[in-house]
N, C-alpha and C. Protein backbone atom coordinates (compact mmCIF):
# COMPACT_ATOMS: atom_id res chain seq x y z
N UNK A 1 94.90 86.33 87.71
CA UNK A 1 95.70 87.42 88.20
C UNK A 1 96.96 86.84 88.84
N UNK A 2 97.97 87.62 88.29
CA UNK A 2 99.34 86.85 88.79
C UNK A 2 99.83 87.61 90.18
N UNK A 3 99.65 86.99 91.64
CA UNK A 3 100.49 87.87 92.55
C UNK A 3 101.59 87.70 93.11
N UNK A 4 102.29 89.07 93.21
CA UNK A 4 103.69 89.08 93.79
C UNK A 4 103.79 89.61 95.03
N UNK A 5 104.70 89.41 95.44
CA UNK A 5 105.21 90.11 97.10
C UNK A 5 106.70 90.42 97.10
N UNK A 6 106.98 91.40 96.92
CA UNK A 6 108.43 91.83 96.89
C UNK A 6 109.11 92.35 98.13
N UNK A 7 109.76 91.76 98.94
CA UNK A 7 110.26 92.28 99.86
C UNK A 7 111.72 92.81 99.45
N UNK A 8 111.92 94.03 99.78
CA UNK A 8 113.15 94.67 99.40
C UNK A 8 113.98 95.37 100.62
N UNK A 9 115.07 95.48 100.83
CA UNK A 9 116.06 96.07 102.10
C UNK A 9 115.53 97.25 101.94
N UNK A 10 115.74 97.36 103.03
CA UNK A 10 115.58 99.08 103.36
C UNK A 10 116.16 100.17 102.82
N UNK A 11 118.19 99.51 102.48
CA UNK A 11 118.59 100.44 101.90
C UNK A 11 117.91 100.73 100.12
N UNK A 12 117.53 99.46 99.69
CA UNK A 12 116.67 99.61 98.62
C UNK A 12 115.28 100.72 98.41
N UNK A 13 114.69 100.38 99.01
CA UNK A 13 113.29 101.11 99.17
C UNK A 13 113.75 103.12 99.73
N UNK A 14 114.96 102.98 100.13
CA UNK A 14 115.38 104.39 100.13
C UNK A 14 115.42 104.79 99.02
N UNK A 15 116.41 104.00 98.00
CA UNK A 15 116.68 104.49 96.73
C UNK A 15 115.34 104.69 95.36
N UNK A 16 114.65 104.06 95.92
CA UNK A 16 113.36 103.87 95.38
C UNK A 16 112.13 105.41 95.58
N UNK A 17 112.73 106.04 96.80
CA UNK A 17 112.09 107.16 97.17
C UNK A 17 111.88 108.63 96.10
N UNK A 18 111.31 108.89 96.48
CA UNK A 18 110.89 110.43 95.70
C UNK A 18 112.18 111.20 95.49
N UNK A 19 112.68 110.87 96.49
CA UNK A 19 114.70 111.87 96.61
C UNK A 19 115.15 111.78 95.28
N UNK A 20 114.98 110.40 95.02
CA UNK A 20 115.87 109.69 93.27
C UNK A 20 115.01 109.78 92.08
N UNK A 21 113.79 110.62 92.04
CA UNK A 21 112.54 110.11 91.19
C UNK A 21 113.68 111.19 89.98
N UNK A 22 114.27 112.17 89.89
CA UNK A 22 114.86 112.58 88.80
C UNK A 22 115.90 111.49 87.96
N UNK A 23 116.78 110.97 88.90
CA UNK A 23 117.42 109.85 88.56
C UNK A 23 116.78 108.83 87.93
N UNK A 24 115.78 108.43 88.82
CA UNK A 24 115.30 107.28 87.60
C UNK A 24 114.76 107.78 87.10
N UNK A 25 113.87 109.00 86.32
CA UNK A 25 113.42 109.53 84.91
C UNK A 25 114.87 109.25 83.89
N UNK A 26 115.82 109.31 84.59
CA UNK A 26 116.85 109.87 83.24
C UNK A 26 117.60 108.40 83.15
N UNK A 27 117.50 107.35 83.93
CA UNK A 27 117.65 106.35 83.56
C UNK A 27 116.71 105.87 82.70
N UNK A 28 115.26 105.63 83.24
CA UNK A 28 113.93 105.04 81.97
C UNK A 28 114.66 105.82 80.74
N UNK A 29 114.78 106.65 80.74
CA UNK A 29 114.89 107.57 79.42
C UNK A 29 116.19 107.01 78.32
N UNK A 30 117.03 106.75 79.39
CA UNK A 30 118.00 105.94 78.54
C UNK A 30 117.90 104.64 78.13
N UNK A 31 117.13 104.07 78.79
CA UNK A 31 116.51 102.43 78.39
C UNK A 31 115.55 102.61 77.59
N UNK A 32 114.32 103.33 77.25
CA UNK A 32 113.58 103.57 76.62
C UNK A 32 113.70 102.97 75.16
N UNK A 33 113.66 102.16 74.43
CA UNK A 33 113.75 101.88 72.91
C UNK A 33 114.88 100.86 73.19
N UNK A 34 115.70 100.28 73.86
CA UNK A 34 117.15 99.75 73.80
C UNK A 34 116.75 98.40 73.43
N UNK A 35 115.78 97.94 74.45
CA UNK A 35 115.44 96.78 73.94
C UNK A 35 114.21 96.18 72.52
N UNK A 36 114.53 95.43 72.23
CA UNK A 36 113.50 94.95 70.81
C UNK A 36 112.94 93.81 70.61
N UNK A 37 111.95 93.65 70.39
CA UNK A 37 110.88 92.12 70.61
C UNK A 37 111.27 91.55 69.14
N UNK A 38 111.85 91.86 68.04
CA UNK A 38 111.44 91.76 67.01
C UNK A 38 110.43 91.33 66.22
N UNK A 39 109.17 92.23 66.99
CA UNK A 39 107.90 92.37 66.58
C UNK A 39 107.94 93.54 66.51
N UNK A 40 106.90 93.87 64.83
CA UNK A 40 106.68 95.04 64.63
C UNK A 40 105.24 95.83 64.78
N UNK A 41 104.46 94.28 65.19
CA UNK A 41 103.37 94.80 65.54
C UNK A 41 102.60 94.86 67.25
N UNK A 42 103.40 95.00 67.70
CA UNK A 42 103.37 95.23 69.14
C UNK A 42 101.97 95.75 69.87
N UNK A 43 101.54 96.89 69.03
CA UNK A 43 100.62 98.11 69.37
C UNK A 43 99.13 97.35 69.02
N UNK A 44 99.25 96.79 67.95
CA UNK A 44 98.09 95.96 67.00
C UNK A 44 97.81 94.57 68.10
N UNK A 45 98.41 94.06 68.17
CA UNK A 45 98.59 92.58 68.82
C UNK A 45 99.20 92.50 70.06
N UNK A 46 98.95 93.32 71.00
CA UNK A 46 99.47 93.23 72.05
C UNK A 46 98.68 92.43 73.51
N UNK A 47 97.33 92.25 73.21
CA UNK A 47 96.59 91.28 73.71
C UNK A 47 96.99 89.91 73.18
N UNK A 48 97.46 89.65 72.00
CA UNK A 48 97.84 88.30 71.78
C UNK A 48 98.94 87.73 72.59
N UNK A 49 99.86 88.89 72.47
CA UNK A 49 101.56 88.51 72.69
C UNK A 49 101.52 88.26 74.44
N UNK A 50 100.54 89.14 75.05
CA UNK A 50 100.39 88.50 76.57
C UNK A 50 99.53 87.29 76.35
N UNK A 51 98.38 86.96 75.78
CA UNK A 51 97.93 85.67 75.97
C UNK A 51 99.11 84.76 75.85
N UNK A 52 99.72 84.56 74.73
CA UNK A 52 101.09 83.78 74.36
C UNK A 52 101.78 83.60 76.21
N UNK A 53 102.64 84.81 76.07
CA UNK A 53 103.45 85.00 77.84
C UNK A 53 103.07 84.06 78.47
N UNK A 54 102.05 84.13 79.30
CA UNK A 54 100.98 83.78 80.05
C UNK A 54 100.25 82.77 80.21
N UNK A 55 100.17 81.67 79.23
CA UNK A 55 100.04 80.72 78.91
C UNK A 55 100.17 79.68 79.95
């Protein structure tokens, strides 16, 4: 198990709040698909491609 600890500013963790949760829906939404693994089997082999990562 990989652990993290993220400490973030305050003014951060504001923006992070429920206030902006519409905002970031419509951001994810625009990132959604943008990026590409050029793998097409992602869905099939996706336990492999993290063993690989992870390594």
């Amino acid at each position: 198990m990989v652990k993290t600890q993220h400490k973030l500013p305050k003014e951060r963790v504001v923006t992070l709040s429920v206030d902006n949760l519409e905002e970031r829906r419509q951001q994810a939404l625009l990132l959604a698909g943008r990026f590409h693994s050029g793998h097409d089997d992602i869905a099939t082999r996706h336990d492999d491609y993290l063993t690989e990562v992870f390594k």
